[in-house]
Every structure is written in structure tokens, then in C-alpha cells.
C-alpha atoms as a PDB file:
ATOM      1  CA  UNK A   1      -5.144   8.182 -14.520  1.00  0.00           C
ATOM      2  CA  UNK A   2      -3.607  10.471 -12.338  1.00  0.00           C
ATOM      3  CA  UNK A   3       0.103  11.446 -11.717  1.00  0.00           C
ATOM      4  CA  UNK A   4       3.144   9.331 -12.201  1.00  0.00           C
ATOM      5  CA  UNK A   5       5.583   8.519  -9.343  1.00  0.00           C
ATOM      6  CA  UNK A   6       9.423   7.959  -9.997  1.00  0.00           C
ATOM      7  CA  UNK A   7      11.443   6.952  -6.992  1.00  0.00           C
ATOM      8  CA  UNK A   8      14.212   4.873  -7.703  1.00  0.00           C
ATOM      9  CA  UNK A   9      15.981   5.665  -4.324  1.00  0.00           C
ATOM     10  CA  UNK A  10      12.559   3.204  -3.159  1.00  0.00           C
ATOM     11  CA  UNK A  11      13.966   0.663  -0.906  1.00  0.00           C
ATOM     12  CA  UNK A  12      11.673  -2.671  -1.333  1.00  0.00           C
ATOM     13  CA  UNK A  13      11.794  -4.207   2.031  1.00  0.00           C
ATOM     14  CA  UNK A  14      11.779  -1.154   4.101  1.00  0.00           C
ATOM     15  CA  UNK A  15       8.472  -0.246   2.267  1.00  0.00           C
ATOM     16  CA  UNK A  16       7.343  -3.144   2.696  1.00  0.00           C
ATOM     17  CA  UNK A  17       7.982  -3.393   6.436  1.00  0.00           C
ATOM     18  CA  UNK A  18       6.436   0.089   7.171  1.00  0.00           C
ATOM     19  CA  UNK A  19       3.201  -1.273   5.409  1.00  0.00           C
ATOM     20  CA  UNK A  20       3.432  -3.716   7.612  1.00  0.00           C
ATOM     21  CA  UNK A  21       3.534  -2.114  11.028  1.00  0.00           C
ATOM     22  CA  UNK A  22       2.360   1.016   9.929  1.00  0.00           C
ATOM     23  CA  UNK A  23      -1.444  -0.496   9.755  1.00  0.00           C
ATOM     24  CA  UNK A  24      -0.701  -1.074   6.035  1.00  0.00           C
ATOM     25  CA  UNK A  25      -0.546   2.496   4.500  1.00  0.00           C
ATOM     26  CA  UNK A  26       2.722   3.987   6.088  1.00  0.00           C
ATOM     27  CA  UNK A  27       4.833   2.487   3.386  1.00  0.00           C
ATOM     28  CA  UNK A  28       2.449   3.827   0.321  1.00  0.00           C
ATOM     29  CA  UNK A  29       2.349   7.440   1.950  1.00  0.00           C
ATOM     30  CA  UNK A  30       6.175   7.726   1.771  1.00  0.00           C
ATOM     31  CA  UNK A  31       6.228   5.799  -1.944  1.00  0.00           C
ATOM     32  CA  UNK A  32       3.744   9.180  -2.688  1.00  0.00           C
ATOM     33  CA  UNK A  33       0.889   6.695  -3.297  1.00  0.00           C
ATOM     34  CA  UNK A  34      -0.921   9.123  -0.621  1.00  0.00           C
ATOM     35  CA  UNK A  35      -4.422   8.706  -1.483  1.00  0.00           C
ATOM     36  CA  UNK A  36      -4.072   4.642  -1.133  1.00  0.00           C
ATOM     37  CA  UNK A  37      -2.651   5.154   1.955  1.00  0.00           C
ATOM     38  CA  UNK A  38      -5.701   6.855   3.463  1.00  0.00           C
ATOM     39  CA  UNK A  39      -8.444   4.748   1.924  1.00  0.00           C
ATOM     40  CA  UNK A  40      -5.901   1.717   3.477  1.00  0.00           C
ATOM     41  CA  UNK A  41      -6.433   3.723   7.190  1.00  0.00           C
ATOM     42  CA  UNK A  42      -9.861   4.182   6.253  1.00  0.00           C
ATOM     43  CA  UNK A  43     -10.237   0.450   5.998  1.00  0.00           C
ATOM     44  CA  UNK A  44      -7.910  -1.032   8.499  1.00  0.00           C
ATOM     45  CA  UNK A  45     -10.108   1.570  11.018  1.00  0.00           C
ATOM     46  CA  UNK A  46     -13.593   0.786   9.230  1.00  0.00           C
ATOM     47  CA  UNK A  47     -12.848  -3.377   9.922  1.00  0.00           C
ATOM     48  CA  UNK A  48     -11.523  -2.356  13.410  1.00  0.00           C
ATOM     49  CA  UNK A  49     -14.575  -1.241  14.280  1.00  0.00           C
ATOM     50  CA  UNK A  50     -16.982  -3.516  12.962  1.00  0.00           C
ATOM     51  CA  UNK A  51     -15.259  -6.525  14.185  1.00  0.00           C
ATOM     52  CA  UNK A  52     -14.284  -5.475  17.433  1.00  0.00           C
ATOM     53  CA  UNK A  53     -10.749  -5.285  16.379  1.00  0.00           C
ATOM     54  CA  UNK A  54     -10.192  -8.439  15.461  1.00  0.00           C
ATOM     55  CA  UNK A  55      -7.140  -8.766  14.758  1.00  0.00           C
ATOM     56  CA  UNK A  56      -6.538 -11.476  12.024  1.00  0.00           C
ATOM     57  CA  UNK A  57      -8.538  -9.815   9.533  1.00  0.00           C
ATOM     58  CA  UNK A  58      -5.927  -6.250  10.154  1.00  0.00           C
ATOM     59  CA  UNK A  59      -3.368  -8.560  10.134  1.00  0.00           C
ATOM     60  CA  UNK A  60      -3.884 -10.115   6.843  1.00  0.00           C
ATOM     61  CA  UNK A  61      -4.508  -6.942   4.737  1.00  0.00           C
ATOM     62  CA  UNK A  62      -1.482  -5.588   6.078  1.00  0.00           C
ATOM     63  CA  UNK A  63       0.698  -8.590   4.787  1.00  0.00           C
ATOM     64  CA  UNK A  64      -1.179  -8.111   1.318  1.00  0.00           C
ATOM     65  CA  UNK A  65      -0.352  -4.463   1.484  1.00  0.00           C
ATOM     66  CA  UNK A  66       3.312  -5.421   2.757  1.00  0.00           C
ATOM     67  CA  UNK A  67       3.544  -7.175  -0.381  1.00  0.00           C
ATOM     68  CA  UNK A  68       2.234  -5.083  -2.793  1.00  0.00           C
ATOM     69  CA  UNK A  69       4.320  -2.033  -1.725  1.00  0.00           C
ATOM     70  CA  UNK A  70       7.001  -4.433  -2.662  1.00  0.00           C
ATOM     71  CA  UNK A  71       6.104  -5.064  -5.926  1.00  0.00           C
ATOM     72  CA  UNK A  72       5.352  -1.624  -6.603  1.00  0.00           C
ATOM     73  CA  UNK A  73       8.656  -0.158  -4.602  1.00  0.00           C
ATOM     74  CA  UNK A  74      10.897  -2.982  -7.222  1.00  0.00           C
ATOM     75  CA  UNK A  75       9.456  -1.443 -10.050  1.00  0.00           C
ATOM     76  CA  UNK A  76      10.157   2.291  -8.815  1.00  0.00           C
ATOM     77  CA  UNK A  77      13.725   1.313  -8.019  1.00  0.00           C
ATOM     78  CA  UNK A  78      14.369   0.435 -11.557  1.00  0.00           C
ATOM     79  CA  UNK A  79      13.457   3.594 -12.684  1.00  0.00           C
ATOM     80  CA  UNK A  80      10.205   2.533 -14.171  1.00  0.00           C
ATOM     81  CA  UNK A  81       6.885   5.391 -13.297  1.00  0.00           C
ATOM     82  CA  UNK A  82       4.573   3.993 -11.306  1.00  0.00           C
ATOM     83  CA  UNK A  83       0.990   5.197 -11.027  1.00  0.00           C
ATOM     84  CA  UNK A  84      -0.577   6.691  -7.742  1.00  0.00           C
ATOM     85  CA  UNK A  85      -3.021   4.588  -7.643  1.00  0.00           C
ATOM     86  CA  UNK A  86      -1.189   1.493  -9.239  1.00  0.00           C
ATOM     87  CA  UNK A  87      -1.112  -1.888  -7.736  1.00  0.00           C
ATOM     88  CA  UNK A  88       1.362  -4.644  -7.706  1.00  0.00           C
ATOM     89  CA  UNK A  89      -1.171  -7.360  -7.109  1.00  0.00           C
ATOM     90  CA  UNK A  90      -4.462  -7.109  -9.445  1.00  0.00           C
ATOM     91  CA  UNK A  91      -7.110  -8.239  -7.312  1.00  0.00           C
ATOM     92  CA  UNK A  92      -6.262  -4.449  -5.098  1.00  0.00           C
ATOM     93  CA  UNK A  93      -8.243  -2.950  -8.221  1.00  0.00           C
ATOM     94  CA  UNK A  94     -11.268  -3.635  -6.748  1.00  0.00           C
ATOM     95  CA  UNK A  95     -10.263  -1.179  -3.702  1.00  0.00           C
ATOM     96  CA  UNK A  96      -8.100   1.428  -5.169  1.00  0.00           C
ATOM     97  CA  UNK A  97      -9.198   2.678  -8.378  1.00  0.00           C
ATOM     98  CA  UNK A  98      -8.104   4.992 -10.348  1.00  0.00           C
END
């Protein structure tokens, strides 16, 4: 399953904002969610590429990454372990596994 992460110093919306600008991975990196941060850059790049950049599509996973560093930054700040490869929103399993 791989290793648990306890950060209950995570601040929600800050996390959620560096997802956002940070091409959605900036705010999993510093949660210590690491290796969904690069497979995020890895896609964010990958769709960059084979759409010409457009932008929409980048925009929109970084909202749905914005929010599910959210959910998983909440549960962190209550002291709950979260895993490194845990999501907040269920249909991210299909990308990040463990």
C-alpha cells in the first residue's frame, strides 16, 4: 500500500491553491504524496503536448487536483494517516494506483 503520511500542520486551501497554479502537483509534493505529483506533471506535460496546449483540458485537471488535495489535506489536519497514493475523490483511482 505504501507509506502513511501524517501532517496535521496541512493547511487545506493553501494546498489546494498550489495544486492549482502549480500545474496540479505542487500541492501533493509538499503533502509528501511525491510520486502523484510527478505522474500529475507527467500528465499535465503529456496533454500539453498532444493538444497543442490547450488549455481547458490543463485547466480542468488542475481544479480536480485543487480539490482533491483538499480533501486529502482536511483529513491530514485532523490527524488522520493518509496514504501516498490516496485520493480524496474515487474516480483519481483510475490514475494513481497504489
Amino acid at each position: 500500500m505504501g507509506q502513511m503520511i501524517t501532517k496535521p500542520d496541512a493547511n487545506p486551501v493553501l494546498l489546494a491553491v498550489l495544486n492549482l497554479v502549480g500545474a496540479g502537483g505542487l500541492g501533493y509534493f509538499l503533502l509528501g504524496q511525491k510520486k502523484k505529483a510527478y505522474i500529475t506533471w507527467g500528465i499535465i506535460i503529456g496533454v500539453s503536448v498532444i493538444s497543442c496546449g490547450f488549455l481547458s483540458i490543463i485547466a480542468l485537471f488542475s481544479w480536480v487536483t485543487a480539490y482533491d488535495i483538499y480533501l486529502l489535506s482536511q483529513k491530514a489536519q485532523t490527524g488522520q494517516a493518509i496514504g501516498e497514493n490516496e485520493n480524496g475523490l474515487d474516480f483519481l483511482n483510475a490514475i494513481f494506483k497504489d
